[in-house]
Protein backbone atom coordinates (compact mmCIF):
# COMPACT_ATOMS: atom_id res chain seq x y z
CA UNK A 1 -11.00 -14.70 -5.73
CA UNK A 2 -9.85 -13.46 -2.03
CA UNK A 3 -6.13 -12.11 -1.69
CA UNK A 4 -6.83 -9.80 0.96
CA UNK A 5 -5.25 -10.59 4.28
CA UNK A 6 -4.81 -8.30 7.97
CA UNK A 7 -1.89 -7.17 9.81
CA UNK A 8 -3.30 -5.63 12.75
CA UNK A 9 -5.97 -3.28 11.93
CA UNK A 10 -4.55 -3.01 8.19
CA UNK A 11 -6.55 -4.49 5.56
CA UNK A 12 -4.41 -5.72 2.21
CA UNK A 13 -5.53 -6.13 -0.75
CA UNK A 14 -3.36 -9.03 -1.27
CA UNK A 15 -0.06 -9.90 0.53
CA UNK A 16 2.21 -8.21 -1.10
CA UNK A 17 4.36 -5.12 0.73
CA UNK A 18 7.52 -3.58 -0.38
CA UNK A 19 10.64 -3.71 2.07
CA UNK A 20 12.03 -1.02 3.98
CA UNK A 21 14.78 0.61 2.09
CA UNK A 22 14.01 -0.82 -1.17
CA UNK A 23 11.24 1.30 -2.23
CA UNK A 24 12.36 5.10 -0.87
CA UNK A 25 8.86 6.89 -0.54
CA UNK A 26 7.52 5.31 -3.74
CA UNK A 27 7.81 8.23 -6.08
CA UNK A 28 10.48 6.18 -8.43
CA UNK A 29 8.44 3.49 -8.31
CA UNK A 30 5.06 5.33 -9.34
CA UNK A 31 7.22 5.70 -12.79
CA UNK A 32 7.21 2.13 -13.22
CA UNK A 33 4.05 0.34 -11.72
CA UNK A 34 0.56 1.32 -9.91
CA UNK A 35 0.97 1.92 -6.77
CA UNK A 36 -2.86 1.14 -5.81
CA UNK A 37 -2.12 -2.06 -6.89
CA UNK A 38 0.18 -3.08 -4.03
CA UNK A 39 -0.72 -4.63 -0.55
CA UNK A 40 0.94 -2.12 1.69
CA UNK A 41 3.85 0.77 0.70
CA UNK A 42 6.72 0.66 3.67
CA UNK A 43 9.17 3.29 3.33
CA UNK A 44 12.47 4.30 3.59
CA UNK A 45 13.73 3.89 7.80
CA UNK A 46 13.01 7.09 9.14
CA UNK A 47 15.32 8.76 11.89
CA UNK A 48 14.58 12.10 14.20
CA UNK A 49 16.88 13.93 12.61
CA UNK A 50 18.13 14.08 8.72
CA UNK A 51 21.30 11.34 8.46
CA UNK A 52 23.28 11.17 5.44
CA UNK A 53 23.85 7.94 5.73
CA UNK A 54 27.31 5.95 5.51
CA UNK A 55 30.22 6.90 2.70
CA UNK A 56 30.37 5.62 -0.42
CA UNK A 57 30.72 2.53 -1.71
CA UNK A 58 27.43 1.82 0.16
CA UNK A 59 26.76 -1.31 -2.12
CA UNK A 60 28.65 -4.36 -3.03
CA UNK A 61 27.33 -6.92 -5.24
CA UNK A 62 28.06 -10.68 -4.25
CA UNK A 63 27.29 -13.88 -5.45
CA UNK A 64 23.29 -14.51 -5.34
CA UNK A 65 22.69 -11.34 -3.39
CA UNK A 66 23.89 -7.30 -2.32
CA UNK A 67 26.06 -6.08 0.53
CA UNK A 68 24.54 -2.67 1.90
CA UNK A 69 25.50 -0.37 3.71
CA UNK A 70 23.64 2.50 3.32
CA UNK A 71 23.69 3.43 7.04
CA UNK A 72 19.82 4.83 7.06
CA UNK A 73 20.37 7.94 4.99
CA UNK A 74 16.93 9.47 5.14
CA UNK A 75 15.66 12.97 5.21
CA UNK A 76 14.22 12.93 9.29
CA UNK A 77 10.69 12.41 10.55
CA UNK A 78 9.45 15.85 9.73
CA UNK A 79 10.60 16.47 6.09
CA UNK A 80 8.63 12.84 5.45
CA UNK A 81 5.59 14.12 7.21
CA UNK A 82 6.10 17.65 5.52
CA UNK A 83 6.99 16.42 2.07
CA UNK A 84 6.63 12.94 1.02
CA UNK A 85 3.27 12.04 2.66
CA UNK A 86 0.83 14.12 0.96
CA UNK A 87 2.35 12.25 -2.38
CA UNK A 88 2.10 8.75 -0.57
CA UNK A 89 -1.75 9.76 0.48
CA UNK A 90 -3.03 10.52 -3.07
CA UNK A 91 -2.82 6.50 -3.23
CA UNK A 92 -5.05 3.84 -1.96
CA UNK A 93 -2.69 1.70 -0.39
CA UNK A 94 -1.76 1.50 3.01
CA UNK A 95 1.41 3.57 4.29
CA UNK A 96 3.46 1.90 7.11
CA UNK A 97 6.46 3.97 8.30
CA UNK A 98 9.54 1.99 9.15
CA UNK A 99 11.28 4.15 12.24
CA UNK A 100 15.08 3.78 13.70
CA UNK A 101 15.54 5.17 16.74
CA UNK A 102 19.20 5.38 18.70
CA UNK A 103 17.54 5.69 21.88
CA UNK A 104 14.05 4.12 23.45
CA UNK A 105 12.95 7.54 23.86
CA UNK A 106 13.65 8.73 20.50
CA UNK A 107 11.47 5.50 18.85
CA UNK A 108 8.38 6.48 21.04
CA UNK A 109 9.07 10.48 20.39
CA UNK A 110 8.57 9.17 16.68
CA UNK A 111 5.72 6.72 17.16
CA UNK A 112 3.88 9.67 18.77
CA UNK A 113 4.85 11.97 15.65
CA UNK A 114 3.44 9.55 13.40
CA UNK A 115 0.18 8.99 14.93
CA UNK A 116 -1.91 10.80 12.25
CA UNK A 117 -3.85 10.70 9.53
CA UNK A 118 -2.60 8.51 6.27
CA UNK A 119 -0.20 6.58 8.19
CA UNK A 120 -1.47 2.67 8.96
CA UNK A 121 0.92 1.42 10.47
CA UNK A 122 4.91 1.36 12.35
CA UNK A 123 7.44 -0.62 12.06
CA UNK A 124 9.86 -0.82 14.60
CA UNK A 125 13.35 -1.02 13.19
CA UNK A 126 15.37 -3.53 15.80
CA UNK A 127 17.06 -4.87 13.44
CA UNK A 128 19.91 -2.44 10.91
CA UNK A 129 23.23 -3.99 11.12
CA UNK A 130 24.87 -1.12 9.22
CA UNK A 131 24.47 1.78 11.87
CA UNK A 132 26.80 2.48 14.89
CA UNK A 133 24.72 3.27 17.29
CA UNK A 134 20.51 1.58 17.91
CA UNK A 135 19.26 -0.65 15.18
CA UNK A 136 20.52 -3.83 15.46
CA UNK A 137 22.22 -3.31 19.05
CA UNK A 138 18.69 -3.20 20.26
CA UNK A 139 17.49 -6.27 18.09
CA UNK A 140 19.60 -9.27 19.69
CA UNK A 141 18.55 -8.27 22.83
CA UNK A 142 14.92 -10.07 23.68
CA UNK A 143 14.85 -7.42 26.88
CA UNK A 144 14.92 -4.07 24.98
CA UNK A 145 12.52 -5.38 22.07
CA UNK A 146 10.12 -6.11 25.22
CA UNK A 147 10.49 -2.49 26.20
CA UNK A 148 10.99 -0.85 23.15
CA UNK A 149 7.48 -2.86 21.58
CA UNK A 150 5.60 -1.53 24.96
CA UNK A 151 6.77 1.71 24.74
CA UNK A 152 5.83 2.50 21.14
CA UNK A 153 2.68 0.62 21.96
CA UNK A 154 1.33 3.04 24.23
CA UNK A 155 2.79 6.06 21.89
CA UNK A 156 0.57 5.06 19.02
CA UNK A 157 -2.73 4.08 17.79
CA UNK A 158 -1.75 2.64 14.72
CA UNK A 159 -0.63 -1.04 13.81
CA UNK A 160 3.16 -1.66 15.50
CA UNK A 161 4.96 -4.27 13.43
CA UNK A 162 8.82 -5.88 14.97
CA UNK A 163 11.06 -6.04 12.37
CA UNK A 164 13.48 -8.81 13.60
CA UNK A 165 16.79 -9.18 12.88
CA UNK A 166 18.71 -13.12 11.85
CA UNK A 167 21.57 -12.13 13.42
CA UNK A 168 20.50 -14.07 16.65
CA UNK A 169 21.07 -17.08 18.13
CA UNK A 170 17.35 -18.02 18.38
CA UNK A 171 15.01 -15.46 16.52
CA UNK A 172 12.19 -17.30 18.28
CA UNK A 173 12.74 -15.59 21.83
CA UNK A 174 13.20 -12.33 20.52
CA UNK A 175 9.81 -12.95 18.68
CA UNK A 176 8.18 -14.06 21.27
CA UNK A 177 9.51 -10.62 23.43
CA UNK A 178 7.80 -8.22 20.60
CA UNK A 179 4.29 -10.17 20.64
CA UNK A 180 4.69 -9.80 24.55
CA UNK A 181 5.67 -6.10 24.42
CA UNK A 182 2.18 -5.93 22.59
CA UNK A 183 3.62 -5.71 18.68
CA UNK A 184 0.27 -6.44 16.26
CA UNK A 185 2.66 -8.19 13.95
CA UNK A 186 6.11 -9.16 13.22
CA UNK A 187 8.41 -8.73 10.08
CA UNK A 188 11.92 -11.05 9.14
CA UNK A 189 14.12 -10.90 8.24
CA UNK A 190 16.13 -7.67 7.74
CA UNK A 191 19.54 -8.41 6.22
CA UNK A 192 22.07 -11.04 7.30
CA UNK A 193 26.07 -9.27 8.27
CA UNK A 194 28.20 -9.90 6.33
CA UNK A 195 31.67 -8.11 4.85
CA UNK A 196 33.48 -8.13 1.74
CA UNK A 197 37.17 -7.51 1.36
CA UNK A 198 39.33 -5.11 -1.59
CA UNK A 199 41.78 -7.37 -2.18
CA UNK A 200 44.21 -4.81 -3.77
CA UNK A 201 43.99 -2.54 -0.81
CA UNK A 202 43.33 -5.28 1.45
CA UNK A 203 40.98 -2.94 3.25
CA UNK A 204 36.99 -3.89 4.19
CA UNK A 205 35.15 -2.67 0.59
CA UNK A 206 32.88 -0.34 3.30
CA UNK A 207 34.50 2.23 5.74
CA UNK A 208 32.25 0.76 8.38
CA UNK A 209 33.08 -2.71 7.74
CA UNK A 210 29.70 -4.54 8.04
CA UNK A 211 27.30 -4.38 5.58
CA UNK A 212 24.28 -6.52 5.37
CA UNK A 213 23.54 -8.93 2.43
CA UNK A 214 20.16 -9.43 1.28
CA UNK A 215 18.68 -10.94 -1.94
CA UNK A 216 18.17 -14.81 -3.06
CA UNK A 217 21.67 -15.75 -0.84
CA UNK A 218 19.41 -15.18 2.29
CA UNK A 219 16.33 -17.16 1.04
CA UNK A 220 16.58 -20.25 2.90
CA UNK A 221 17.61 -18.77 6.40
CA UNK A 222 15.11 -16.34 6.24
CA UNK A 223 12.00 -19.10 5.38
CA UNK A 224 13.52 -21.32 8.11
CA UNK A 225 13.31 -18.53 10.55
CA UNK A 226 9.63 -17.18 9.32
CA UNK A 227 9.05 -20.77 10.13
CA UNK A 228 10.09 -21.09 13.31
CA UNK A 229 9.10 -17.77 13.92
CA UNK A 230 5.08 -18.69 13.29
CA UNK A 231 5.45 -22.02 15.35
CA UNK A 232 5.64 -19.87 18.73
CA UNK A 233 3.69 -16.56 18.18
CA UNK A 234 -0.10 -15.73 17.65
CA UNK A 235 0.21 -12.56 15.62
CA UNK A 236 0.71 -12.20 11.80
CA UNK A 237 3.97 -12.90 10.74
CA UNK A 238 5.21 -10.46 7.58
CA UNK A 239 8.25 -13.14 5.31
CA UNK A 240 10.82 -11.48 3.63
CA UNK A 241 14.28 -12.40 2.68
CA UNK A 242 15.64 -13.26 -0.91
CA UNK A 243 12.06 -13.05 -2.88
CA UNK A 244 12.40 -12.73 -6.31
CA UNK A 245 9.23 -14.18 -7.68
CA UNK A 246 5.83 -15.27 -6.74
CA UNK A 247 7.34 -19.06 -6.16
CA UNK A 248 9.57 -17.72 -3.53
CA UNK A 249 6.31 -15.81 -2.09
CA UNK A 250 4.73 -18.68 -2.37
CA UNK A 251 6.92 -20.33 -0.10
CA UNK A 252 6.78 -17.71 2.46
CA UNK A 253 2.86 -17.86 2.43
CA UNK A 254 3.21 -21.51 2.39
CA UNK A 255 5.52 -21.99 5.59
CA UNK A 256 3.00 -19.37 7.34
CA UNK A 257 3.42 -15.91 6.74
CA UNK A 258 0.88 -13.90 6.55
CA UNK A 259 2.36 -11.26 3.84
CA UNK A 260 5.35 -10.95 2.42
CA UNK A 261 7.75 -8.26 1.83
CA UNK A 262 9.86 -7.92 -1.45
CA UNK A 263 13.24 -6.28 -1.16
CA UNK A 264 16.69 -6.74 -3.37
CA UNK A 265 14.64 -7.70 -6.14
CA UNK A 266 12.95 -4.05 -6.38
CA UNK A 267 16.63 -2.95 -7.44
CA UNK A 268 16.96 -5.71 -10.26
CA UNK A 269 13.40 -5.27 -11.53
CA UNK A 270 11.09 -2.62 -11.00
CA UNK A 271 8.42 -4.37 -12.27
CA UNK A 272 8.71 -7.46 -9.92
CA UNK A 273 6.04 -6.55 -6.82
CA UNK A 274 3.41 -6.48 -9.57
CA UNK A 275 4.67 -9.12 -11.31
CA UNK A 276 4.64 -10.76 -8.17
CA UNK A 277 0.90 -10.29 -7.62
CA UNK A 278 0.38 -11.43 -10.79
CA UNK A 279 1.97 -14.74 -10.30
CA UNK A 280 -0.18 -15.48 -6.88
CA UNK A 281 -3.44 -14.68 -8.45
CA UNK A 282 -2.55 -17.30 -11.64
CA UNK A 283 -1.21 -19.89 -9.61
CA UNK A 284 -4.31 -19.96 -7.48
CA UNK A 285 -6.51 -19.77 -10.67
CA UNK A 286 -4.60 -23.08 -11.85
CA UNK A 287 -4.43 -24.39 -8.92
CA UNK A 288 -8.47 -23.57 -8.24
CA UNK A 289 -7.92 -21.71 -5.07
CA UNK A 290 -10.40 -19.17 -4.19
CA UNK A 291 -8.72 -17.76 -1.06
CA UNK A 292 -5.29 -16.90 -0.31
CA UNK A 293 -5.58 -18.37 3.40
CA UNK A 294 -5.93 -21.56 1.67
CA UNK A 295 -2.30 -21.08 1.04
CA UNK A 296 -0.91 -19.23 3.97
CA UNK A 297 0.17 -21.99 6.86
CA UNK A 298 -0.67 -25.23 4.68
CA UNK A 299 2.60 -26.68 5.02
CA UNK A 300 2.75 -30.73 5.51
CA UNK A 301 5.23 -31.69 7.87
């Protein structure tokens, strides 16, 4: 039985990757589950410098899902490549490093760090809705993904993923700009804005307002944009958004994404990206599938 699928010039073992965010650097997770066992690690969003992130509360649970708003607390580009890489390396599993960049120039001063040996792959982080200044500023505009995609593009050997954000009018033109910028592949959905309310203070629950809501709320708008999405580009499309469960991965695959990326559901249960796995490889046993690209893109419309 095949499960093994390519983004770029990384070759999964099967088509399951862990979200940005979700997963830190892996260590907590290497408690719980093999890591060899997953399709790609993606870690934390890295930034030039250390950030510590927003204030607390960062998280707010709502119906069917999580407000975040974490605000990319992460300990910089060099302390990862100093102390949280060699851990990631003893593993065979590729590493793709999720970078946020205020500025072009400080995306492609990253992308150039980066470009060595145990890292597989960048993802471009157009897309954060809880930061003041880049992420998501950069993501609604099709012009600067064009230039930002290029410009990391020519900074790095590795695979370049998009990582697009919903909070567009059409995703498809902003899709289409990273796969002209020269992106290998293309991940959505990051989180959908959204706010939430203290009734008692009658203050926002976050200091900086906006927080973005992931988990199974966001299901449904992020498979009807993956959809869209792989109607109007060439290159590999990476579905995330609400998955929970190899059904809802199943969908993703189904609807044309070529991997999928499990978030929110990391928080709930540890357990679930194996679990996950699992679920793919017995549903094609039952269903007497030998290859996963039997499943990827067979939607009937």
């Amino acid at each position: 039985m095949n499960l093994s699928v390519e983004i770029g010039k990384i070759k999964l073992k099967n088509p399951v990757i862990t979200a940005s965010g979700t997963f830190g650097f892996g260590r907590e997770y290497s408690e719980y589950i093999d890591l060899n066992k997953l399709g790609a690690i993606v870690v934390k969003g890295l930034t030039v410098k250390p950030r510590e992130g927003n204030p607390p509360p960062r998280l707010f649970e709502t119906a069917s899902g999580i407000l975040n708003s974490i605000g990319l607390q992460n300990p910089g580009v060099d302390a990862f490549i100093e102390r949280e890489l060699p851990f990631l390396k003893s593993f065979d599993v590729p590493v793709i490093v999720n970078i946020a960049g205020e500025t072009v120039e400080e995306f492609v001063y990253m992308a150039e760090k980066l470009d060595i040996e145990g890292i597989e792959g960048i993802e471009i982080n157009v897309s954060c809705p809880n930061v003041k200044k880049g992420g998501m500023a950069f993501g609604v505009n099709p012009d600067d993904i064009f230039d930002i995609t290029r410009k990391v593009r020519k900074a790095t050997s590795k695979t370049v993923i998009v990582k697009l954000t919903p909070n567009v009018t059409d995703i498809k033109v902003c899709a289409k700009a990273a796969e002209k910028g020269g992106a290998d592949a293309i991940s959505l959905i990051n989180t959908v804005a959204g706010m939430a309310v203290d009734i008692d203070k009658r203050r926002p629950v976050f200091e900086n307002v906006i927080g973005g809501l992931s988990g199974p709320a966001i299901k449904p708008i992020a498979l009807k944009m993956v959809y869209e999405v792989v109607t109007v580009v060439s290159i590999p499309v990476i579905g995330m958004g609400g998955i929970m469960n190899y059904k809802d991965a199943l969908e993703f695959l189904i609807v044309g994404a070529r991997a999928i990326a499990v978030g929110t559901c990391n928080f709930v249960n540890p357990y679930c990206t194996v679990e996950i796995i699992d679920g793919i490889k017995k549903y094609m046993e039952e269903n007497e599938i030998e290859d996963i690209n039997e499943i990827i893109g067979s939607i009937k419309i």
